[in-house]
Protein backbone atom coordinates (compact mmCIF):
# COMPACT_ATOMS: atom_id res chain seq x y z
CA UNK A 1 -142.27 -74.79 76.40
CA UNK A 2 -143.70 -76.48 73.19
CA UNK A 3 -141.61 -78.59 71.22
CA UNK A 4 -142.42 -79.19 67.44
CA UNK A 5 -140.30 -81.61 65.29
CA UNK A 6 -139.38 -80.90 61.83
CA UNK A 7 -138.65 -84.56 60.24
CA UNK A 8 -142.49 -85.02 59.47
CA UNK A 9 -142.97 -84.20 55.93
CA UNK A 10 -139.90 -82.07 55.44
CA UNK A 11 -137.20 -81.90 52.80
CA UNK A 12 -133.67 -82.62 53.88
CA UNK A 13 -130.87 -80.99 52.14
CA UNK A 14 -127.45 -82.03 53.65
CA UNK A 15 -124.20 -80.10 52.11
CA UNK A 16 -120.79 -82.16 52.56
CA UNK A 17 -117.92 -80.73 53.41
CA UNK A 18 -114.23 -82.90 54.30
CA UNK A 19 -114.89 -81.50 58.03
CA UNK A 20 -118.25 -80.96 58.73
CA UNK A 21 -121.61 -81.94 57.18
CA UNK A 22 -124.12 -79.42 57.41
CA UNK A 23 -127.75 -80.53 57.38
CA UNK A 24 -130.84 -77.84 57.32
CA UNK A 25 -134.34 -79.00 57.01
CA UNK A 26 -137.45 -77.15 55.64
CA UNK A 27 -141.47 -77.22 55.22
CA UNK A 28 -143.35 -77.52 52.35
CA UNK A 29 -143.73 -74.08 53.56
CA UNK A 30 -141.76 -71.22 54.27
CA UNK A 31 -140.94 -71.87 57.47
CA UNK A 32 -141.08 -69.01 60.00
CA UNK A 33 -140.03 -69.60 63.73
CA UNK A 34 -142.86 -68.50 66.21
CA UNK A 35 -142.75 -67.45 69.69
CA UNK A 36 -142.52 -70.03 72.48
CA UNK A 37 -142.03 -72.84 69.83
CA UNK A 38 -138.52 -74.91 70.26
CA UNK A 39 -136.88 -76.03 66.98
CA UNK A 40 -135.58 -79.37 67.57
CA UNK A 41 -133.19 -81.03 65.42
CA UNK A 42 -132.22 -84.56 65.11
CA UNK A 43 -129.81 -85.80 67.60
CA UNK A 44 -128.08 -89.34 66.56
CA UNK A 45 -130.57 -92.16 68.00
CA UNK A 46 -133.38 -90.36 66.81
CA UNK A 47 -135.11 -90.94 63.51
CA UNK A 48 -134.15 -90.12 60.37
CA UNK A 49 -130.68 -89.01 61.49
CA UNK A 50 -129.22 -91.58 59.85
CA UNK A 51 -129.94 -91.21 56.29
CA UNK A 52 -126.68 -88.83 55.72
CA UNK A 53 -123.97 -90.35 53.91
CA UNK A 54 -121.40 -91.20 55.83
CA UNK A 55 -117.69 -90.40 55.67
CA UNK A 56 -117.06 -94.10 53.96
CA UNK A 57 -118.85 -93.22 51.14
CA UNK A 58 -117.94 -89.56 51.07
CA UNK A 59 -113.99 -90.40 50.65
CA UNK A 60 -115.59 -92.82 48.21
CA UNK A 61 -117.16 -90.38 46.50
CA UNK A 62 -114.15 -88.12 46.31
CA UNK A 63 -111.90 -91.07 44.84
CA UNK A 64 -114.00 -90.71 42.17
CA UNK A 65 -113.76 -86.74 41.17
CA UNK A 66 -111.46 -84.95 39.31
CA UNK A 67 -110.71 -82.47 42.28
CA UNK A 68 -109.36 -85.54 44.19
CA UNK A 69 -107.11 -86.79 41.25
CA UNK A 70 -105.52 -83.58 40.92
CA UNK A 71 -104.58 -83.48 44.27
CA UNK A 72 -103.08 -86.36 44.05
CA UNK A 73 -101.08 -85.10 41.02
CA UNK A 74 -100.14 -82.14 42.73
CA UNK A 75 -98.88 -84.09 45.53
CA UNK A 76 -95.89 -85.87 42.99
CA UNK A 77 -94.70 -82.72 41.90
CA UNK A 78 -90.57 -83.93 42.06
CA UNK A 79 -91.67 -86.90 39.83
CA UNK A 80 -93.10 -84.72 37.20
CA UNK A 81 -90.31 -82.64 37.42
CA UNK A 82 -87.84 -85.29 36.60
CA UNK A 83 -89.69 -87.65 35.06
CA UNK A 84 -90.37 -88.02 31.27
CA UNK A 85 -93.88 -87.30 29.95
CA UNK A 86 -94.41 -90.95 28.85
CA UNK A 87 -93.66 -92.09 32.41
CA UNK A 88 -96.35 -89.78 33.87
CA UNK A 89 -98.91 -91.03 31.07
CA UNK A 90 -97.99 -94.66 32.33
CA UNK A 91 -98.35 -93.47 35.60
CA UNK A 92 -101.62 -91.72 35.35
CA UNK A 93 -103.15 -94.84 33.39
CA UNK A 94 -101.92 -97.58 36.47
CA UNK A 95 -104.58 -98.85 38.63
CA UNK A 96 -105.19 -97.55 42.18
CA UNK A 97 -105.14 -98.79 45.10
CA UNK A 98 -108.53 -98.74 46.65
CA UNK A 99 -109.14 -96.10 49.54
CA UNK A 100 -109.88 -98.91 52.49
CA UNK A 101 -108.34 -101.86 53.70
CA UNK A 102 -104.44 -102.47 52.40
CA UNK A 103 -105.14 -98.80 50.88
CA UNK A 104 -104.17 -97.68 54.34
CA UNK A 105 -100.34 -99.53 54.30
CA UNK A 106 -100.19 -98.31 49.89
CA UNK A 107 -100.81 -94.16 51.61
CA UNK A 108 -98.41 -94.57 54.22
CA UNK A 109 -95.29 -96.12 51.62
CA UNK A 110 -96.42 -93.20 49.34
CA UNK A 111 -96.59 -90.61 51.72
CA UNK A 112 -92.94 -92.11 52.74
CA UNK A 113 -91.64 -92.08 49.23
CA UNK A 114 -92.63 -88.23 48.94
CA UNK A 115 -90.93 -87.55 51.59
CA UNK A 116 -87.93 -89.16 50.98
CA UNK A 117 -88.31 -87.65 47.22
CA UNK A 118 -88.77 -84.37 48.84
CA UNK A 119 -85.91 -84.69 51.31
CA UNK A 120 -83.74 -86.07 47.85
CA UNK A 121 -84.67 -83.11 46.39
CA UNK A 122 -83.24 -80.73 48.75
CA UNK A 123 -80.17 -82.24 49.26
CA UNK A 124 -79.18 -82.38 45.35
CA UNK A 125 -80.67 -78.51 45.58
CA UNK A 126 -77.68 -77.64 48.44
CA UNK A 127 -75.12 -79.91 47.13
CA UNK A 128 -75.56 -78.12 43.52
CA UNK A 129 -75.27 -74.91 44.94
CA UNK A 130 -72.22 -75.54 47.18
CA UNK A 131 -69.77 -76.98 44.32
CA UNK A 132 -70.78 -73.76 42.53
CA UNK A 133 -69.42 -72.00 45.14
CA UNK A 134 -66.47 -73.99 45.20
CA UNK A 135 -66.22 -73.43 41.53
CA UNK A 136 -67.02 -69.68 42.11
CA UNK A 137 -64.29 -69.98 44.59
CA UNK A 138 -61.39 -71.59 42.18
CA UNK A 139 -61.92 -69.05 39.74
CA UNK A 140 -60.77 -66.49 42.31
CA UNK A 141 -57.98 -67.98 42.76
CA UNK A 142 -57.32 -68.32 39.20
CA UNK A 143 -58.22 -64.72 38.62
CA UNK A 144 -55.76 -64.00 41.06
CA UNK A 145 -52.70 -66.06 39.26
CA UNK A 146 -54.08 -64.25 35.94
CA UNK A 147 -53.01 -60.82 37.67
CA UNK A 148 -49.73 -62.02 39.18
CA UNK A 149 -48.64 -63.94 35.38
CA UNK A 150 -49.49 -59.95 34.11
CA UNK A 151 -47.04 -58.53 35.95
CA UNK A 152 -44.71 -61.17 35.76
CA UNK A 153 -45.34 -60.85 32.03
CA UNK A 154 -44.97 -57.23 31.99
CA UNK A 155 -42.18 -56.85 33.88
CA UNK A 156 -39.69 -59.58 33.56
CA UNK A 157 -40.48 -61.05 30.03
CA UNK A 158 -41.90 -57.09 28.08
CA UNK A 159 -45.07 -59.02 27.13
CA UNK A 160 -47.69 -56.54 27.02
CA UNK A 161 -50.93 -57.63 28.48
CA UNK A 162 -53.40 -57.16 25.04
CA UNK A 163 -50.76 -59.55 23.70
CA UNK A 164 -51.30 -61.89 26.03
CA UNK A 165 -55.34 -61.19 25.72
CA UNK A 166 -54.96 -62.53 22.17
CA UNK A 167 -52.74 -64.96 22.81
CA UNK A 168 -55.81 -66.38 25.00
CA UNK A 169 -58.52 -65.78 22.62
CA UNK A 170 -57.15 -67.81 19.65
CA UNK A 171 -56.36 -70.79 22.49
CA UNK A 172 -60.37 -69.68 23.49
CA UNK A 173 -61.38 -70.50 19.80
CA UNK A 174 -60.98 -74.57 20.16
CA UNK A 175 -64.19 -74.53 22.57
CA UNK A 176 -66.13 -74.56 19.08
CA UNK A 177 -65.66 -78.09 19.74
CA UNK A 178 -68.16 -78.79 22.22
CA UNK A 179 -71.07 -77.31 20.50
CA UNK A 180 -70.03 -78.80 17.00
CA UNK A 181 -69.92 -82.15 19.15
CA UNK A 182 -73.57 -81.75 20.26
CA UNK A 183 -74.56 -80.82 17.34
CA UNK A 184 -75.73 -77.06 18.34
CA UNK A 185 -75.07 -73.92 16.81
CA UNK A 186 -71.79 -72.27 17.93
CA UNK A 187 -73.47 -68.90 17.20
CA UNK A 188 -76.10 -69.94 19.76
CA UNK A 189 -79.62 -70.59 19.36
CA UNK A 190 -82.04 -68.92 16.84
CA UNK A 191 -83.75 -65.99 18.69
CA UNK A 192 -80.78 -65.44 20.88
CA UNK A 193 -77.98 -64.66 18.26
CA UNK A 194 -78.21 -61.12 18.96
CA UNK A 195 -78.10 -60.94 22.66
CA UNK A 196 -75.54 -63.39 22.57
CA UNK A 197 -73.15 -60.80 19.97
CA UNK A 198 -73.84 -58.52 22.50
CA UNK A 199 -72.41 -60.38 25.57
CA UNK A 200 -69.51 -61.35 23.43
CA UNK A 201 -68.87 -57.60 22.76
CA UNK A 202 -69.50 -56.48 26.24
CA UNK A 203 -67.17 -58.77 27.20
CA UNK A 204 -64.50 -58.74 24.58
CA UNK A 205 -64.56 -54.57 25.03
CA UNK A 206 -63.98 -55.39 29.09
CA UNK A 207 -61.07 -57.48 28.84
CA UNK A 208 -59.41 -54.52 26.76
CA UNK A 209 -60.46 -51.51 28.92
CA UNK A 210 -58.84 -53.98 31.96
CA UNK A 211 -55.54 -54.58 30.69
CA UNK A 212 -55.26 -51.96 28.41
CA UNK A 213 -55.39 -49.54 31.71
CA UNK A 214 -52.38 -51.49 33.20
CA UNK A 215 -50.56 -49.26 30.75
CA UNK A 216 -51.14 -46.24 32.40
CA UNK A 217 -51.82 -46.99 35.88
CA UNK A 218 -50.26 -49.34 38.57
CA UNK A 219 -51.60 -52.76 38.61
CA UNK A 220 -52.55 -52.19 42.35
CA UNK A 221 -55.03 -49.56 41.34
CA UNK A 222 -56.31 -51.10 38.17
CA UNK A 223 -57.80 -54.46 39.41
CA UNK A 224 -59.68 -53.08 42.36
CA UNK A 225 -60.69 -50.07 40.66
CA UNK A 226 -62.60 -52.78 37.92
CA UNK A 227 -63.36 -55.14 40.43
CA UNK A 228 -65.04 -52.38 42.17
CA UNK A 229 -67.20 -50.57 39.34
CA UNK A 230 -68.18 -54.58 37.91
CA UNK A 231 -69.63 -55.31 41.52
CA UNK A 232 -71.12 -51.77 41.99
CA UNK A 233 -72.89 -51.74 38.53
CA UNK A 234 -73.76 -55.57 38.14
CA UNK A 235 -76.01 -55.00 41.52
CA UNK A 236 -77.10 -51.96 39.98
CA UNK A 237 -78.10 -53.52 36.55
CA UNK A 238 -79.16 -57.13 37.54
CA UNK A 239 -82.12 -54.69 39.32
CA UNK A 240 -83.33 -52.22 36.63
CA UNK A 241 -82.44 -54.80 33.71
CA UNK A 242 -83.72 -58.24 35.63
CA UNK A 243 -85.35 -57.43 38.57
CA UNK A 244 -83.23 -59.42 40.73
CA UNK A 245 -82.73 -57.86 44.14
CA UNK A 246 -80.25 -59.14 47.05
CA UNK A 247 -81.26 -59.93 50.23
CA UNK A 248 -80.27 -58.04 53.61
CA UNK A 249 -77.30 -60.56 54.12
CA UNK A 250 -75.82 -60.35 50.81
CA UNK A 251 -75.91 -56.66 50.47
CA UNK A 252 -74.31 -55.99 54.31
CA UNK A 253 -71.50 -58.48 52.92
CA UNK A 254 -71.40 -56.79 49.48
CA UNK A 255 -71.28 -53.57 50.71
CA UNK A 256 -67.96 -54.45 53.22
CA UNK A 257 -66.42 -56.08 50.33
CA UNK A 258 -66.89 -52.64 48.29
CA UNK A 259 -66.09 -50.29 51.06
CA UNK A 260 -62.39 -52.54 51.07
CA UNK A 261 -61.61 -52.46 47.57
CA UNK A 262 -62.25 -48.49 48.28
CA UNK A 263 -59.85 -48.47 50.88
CA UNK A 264 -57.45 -50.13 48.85
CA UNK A 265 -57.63 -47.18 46.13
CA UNK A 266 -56.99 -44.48 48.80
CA UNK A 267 -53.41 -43.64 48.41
CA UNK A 268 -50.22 -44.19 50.99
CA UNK A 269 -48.20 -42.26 53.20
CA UNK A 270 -46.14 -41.74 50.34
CA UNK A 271 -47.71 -40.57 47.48
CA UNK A 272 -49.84 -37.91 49.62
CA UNK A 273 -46.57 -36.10 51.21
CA UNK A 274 -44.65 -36.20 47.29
CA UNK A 275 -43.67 -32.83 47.25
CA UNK A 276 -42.77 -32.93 43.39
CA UNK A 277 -45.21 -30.64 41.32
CA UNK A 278 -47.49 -33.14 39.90
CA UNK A 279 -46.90 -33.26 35.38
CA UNK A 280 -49.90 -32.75 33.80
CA UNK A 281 -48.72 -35.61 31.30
CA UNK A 282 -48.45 -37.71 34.07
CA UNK A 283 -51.92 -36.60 35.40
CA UNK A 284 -54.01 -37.08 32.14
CA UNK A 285 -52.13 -40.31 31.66
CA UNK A 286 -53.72 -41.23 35.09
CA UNK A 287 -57.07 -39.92 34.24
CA UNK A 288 -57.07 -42.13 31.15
CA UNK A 289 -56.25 -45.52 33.22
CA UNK A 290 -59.00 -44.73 35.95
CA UNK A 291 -61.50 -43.93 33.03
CA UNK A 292 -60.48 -47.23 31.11
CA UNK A 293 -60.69 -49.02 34.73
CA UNK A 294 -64.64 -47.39 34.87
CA UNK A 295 -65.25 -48.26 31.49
CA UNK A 296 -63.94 -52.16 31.86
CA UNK A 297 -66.46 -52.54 35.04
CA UNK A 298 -69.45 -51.28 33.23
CA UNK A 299 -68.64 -53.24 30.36
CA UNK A 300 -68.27 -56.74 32.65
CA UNK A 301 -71.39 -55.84 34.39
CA UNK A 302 -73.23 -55.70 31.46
CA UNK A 303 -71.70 -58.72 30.00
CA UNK A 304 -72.39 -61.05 33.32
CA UNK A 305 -76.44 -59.34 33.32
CA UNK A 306 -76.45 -60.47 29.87
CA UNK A 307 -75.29 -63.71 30.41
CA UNK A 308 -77.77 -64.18 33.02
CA UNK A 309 -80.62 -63.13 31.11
CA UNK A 310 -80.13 -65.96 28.84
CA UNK A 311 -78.34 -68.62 30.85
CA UNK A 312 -80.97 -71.07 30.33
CA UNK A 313 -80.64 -71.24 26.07
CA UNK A 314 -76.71 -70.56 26.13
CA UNK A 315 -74.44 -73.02 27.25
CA UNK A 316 -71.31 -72.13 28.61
CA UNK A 317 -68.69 -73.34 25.90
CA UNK A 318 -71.08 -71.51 23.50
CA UNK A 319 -70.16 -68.74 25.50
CA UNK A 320 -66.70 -68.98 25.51
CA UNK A 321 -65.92 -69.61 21.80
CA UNK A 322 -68.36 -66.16 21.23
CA UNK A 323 -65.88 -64.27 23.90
CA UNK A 324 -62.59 -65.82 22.07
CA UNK A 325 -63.94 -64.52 18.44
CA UNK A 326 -65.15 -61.15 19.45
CA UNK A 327 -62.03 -60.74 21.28
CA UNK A 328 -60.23 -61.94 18.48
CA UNK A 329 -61.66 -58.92 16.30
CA UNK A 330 -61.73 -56.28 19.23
CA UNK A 331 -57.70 -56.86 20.49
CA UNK A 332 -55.85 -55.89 17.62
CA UNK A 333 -58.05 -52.97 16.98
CA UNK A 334 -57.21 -52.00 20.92
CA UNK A 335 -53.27 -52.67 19.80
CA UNK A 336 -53.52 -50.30 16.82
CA UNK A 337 -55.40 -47.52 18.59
CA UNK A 338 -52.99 -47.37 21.17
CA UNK A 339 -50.17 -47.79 19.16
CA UNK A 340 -48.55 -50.64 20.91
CA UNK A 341 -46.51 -53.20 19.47
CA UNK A 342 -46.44 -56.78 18.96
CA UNK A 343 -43.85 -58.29 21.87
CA UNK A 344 -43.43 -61.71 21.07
CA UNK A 345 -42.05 -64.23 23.08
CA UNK A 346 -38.35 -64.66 23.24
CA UNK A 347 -37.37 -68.23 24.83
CA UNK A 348 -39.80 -70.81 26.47
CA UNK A 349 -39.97 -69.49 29.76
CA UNK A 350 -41.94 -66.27 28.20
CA UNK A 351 -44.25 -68.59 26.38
CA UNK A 352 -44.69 -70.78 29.57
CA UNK A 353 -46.23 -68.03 31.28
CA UNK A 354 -48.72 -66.85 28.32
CA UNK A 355 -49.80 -70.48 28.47
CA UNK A 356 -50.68 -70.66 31.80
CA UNK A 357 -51.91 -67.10 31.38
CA UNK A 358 -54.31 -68.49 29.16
CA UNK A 359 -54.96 -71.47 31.14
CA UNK A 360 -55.81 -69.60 34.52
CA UNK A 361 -57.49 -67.22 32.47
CA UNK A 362 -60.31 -70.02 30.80
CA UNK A 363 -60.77 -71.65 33.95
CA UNK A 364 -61.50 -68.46 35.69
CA UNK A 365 -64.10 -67.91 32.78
CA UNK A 366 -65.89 -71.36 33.12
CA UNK A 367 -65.87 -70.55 37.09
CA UNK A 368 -67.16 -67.42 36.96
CA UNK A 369 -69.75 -68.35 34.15
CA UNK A 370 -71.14 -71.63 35.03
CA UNK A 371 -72.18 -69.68 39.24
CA UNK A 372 -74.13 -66.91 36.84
CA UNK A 373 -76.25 -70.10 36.22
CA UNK A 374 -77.38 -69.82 39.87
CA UNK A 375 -76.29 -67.16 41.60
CA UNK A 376 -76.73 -63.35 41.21
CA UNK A 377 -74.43 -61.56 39.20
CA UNK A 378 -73.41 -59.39 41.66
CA UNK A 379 -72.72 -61.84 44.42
CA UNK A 380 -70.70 -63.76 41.60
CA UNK A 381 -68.08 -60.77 41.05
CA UNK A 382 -67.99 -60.35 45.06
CA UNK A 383 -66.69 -63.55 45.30
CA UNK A 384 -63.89 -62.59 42.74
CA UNK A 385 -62.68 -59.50 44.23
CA UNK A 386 -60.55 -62.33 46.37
CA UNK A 387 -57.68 -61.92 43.44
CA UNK A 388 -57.37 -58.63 44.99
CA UNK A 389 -55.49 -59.68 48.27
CA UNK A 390 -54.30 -62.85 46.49
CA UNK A 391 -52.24 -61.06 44.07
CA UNK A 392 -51.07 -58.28 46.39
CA UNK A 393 -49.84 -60.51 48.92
CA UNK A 394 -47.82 -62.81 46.29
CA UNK A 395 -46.45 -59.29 44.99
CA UNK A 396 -45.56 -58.20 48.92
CA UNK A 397 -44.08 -61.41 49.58
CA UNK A 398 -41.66 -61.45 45.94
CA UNK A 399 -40.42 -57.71 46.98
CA UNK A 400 -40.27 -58.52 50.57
CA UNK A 401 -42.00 -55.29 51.23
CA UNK A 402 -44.07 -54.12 54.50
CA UNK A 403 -47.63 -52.96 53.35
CA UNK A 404 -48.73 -50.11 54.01
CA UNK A 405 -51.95 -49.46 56.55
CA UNK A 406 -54.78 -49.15 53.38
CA UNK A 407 -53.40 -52.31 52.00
CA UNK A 408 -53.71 -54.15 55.35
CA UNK A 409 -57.04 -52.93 56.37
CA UNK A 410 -58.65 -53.38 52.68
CA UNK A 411 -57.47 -56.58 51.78
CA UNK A 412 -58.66 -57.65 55.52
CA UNK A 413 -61.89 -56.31 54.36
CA UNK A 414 -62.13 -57.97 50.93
CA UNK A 415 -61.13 -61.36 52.70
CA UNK A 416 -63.42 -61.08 55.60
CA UNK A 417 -66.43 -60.07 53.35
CA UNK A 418 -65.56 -62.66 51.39
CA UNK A 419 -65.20 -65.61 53.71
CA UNK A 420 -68.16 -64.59 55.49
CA UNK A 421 -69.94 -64.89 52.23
CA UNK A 422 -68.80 -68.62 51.35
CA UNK A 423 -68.73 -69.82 54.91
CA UNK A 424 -72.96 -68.87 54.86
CA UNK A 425 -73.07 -70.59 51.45
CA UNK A 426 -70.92 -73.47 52.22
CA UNK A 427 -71.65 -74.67 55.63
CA UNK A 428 -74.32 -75.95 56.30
CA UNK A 429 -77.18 -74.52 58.39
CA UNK A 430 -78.82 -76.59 61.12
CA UNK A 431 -81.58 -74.49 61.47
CA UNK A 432 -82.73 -74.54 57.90
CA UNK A 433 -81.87 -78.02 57.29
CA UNK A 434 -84.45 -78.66 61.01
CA UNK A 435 -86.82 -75.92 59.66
CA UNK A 436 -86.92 -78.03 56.09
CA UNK A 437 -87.82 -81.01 58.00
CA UNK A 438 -90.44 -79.62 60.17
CA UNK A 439 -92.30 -78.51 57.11
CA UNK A 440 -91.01 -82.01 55.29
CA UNK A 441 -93.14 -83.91 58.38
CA UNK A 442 -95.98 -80.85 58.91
CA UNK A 443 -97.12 -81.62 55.05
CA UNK A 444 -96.50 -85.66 55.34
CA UNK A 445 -98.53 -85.70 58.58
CA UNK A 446 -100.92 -83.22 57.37
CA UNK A 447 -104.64 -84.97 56.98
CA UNK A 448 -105.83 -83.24 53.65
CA UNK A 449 -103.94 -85.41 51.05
């Protein structure tokens, strides 16, 4: 078979790529391949195959081009995310090393300090996310003293529970403080006065539904009937309003947590076999409380979406002093439109417990508002609905009562739901944290830089 080489008076044209090089060679003429006539390209030894550039002065070459240094910026992502923008123009204008030689030892520290910057990085990531879970989880407990100081309010001392809702908002109104201190605007920034009115509002007209439907139904049914509607409807709006859905996990645990607070609503043994013909006073009255109960859980839904929206401009004493004012304006028109009185304290034991009333109260509010930072709204008022069993089991244990089967199996419910959903959040996972690292050493070892 007839050979023919093509290196006589041909062109070479060689395209570089970082894995191959690619060399085709052509006539002065258009070349055409004929019948019985081999094609024979160069083969290393022969002539001519040397005159590609080699891989030296391709990484060279690529030192030099803009694609490379961007690379290389790409690859320092966590310092330009904490660093200042002066340090990365100082950065950018230090020398580098050069590509051969000690080059090799300056890669391998940097590739080291990435990953240790990476690995930094995700820790602070977890650890952040876990104390606002613990946080998350101390204002459950709080919310849970706020409903048993209610009742011990209501019952012992005759303070009525808007009462003790103003009594908190004027202690509320010394968080102007902070923002004053750091020089912001208590009203919140410009652009996001509005919203922020609004979240005040939605919260302020909350708080008032809540209590004021203590006054008509049994506090039993009144917190799990608005703990119920705020989780239902904060899922509910947090996806039409934000686009911000819940993953497969979260919802199976949300939706146990809901389907408990409805069994604690279903009523006992007792109420069902009442043979007294029911008063229609007595009836409405009830309808009233469970509408007010509604009402207060689409009010708090709204108010925690709204918070969300904006968490990033609004601090979260900015927040509070905007809750204490509006609520401040909205109690006392709740007091006058349902007629009720003002029941002041009589002796210091009654003001002891609106104190810590309003104590428990705040830091339930800086709990619950600093996790909306982070965490979806709905998942934050999940983790709430553990003041449910809290306060029903101080409230069993003071009247040395048996519960009843609906109280047993929904606060098991609530708890379990619950405790599943911190334990995932809390503990940590050895399977992510090896999955992290795999990825961690798959980029580090990876041989495009």
């Amino acid at each position: 078979m007839e050979s023919t080489h093509l290196l006589g008076s041909a062109k070479k044209r060689v395209k570089i790529h970082p894995h191959a090089v690619t060399a085709k060679y052509a006539t002065q003429a258009p070349y055409s391949p004929q019948a019985g006539v081999h094609t024979h390209f160069p083969q290393p030894g022969d002539e001519g195959y040397d005159d590609a550039p080699s891989f030296e002065d391709f990484g060279s070459f690529l030192e030099e081009t803009s694609d490379k240094k961007r690379l290389t910026e790409a690859k320092k992502w966590p310092l330009s995310l904490f660093a200042s923008k002066d340090k990365d123009k100082d950065k950018a204008a230090a020398p580098r090393p050069p590509v051969g030689g000690e080059g090799g030892g300056g890669g391998a520290r940097a590739a080291k300090g990435v990953g240790e910057q990476l690995a930094s990085f995700g820790e602070a990531s977890v650890s952040a996310s876990r104390l606002t879970w613990v946080g998350l989880l101390g204002a459950a407990l709080a919310n849970g003293c706020v409903v048993v100081l209610t009742r011990v309010g209501s019952e012992r001392f005759r303070l009525d529970p808007l009462f003790l809702l103003l009594v908190r908002s004027v202690v509320q109104l010394l968080s102007v403080a902070v923002p004053l201190h750091k020089g912001e605007n208590p009203f919140g920034p410009e652009g996001y006065r509005l919203r922020l009115l609004c979240y005040g509002v939605a919260y302020s007209l909350s708080s008032c539904c809540a209590y004021s439907s203590l006054s008509f139904t049994s506090p039993e049914d009144g917190a799990p009937a608005w703990r119920l509607a705020t989780t239902a409807l904060s899922a509910t709006l947090a996806f039409l309003l934000l686009e911000e859905r819940l993953g497969s996990a979260d919802g199976i645990t949300l939706a146990a947590g809901l389907c408990g607070l409805g069994v604690l609503l279903l009523p006992t043994a007792e109420e069902s076999n009442a043979d007294s013909p029911t008063d229609p006073a007595i009836f409405w009255k009830g309808a009233f409380g469970w509408s007010l109960s509604a009402l207060a859980g689409l009010w708090m839904a709204l108010a925690l979406v709204g918070y969300r929206s904006m968490k990033e401009r609004v601090g979260v004493a900015t927040a509070l002093f905007t809750v204490s004012w509006t609520s401040c304006v909205l109690t006392p028109a709740s007091m006058g439109l349902l007629q009720e009185g003002w029941s002041w304290p009589a002796d210091a034991a009654s003001w002891s417990v609106a104190a810590a009333w309003a104590a428990c109260s705040t830091a339930a509010f800086l709990g619950v508002t600093h996790g909306l930072a982070r965490i979806h709204p709905a998942l934050v008022s999940a983790s709430q609905s553990l003041e449910v069993p809290l306060a029903t089991t101080v409230h069993l244990a003071i009247l040395r009562l048996a519960p009843a089967a609906p109280e047993v199996v929904g606060n098991a419910m609530v708890v379990l739901s619950v405790g599943w959903l911190l334990a995932v959040k809390l503990l940590p996972s050895r399977a992510a944290s090896r999955r992290h690292r795999e990825e961690y050493e798959e980029i580090l070892d990876s041989p495009i830089k």
